[in-house]
Protein backbone atom coordinates (compact mmCIF):
# COMPACT_ATOMS: atom_id res chain seq x y z
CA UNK A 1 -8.07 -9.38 4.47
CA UNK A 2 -7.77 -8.80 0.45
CA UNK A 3 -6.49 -5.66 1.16
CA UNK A 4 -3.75 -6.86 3.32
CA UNK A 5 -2.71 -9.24 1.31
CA UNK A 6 -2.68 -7.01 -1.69
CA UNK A 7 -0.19 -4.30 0.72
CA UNK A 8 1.76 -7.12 1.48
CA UNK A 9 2.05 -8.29 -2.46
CA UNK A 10 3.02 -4.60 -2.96
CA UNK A 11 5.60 -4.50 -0.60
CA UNK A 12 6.89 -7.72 -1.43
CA UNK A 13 7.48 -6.95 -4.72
CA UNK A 14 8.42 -3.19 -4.70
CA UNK A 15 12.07 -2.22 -6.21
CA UNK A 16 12.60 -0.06 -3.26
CA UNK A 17 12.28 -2.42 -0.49
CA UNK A 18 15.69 -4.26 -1.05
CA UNK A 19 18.72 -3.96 -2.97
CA UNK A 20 18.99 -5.70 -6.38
CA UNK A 21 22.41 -7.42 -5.37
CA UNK A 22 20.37 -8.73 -2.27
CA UNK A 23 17.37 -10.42 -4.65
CA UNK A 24 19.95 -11.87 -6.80
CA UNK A 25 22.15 -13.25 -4.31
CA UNK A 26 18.91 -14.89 -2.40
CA UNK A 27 17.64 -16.46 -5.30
CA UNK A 28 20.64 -17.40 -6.44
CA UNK A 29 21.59 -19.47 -3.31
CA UNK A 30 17.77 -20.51 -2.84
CA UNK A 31 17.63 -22.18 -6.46
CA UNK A 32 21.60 -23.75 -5.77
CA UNK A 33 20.49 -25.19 -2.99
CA UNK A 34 17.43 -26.33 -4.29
CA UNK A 35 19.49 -27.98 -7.58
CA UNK A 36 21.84 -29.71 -4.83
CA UNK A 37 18.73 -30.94 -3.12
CA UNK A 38 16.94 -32.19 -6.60
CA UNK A 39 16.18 -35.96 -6.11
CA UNK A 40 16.56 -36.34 -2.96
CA UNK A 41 14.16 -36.43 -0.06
CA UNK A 42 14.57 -32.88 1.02
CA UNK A 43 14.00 -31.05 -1.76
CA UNK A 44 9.86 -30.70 -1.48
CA UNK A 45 10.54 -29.83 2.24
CA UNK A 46 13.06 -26.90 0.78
CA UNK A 47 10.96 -25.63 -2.17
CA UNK A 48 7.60 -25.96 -0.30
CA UNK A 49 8.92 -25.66 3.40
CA UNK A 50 11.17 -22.75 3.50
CA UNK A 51 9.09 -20.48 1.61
CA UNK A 52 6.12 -21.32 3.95
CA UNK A 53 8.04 -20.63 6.62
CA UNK A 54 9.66 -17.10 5.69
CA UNK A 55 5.99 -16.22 5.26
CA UNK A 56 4.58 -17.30 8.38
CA UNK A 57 7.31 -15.30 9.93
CA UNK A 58 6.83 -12.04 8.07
CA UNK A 59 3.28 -12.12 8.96
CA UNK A 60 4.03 -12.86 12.67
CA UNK A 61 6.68 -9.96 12.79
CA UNK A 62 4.00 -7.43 11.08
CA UNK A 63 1.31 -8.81 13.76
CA UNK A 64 3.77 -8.10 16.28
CA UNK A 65 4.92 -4.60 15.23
CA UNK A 66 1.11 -3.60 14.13
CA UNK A 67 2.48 -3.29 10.15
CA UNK A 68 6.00 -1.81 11.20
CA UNK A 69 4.93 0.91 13.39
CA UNK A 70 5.91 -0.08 16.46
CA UNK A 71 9.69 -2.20 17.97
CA UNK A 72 9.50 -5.30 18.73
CA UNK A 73 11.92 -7.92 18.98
CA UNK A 74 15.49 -8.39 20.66
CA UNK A 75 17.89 -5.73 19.29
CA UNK A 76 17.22 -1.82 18.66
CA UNK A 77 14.06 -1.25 16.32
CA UNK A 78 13.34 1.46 17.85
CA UNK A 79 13.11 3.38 14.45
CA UNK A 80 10.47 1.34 13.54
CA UNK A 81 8.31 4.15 15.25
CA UNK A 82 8.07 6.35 12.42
């Protein structure tokens, strides 16, 4: 399980896995949403909630592909069989 984890951490984190302009432009509308949300009574479900949930769903699309190496889901992934 460490092991995973530490792949996934890897991954995660890697400069090659997404486009600069795309981690700047998701953190910048995460942490603007999360300032328009400050004080109110949505902002621990936003900063706690949506996180938890983009997790839960990366892990449940690597269980389902077996770590990217095979499709699955509804539009072509079919590449994904490298």
């Amino acid at each position: 399980m460490l092991s995973s984890i530490k792949r996934e951490l890897r991954i995660a984190f890697s400069k090659r896995t997404q486009p600069t302009w795309v981690r700047v432009t998701k953190w910048a509308v995460f942490l603007g949403i999360a300032a328009v949300l400050y004080g109110s009574d949505f902002f621990l479900y936003w900063v706690i909630g949506l996180p938890f949930i983009g997790i839960l769903t990366h892990f449940l699309y690597r269980w389902k592909t077996h770590g990217w190496t095979r499709p699955w889901g509804g539009w072509s992934d079919v590449d994904a069989r490298r």
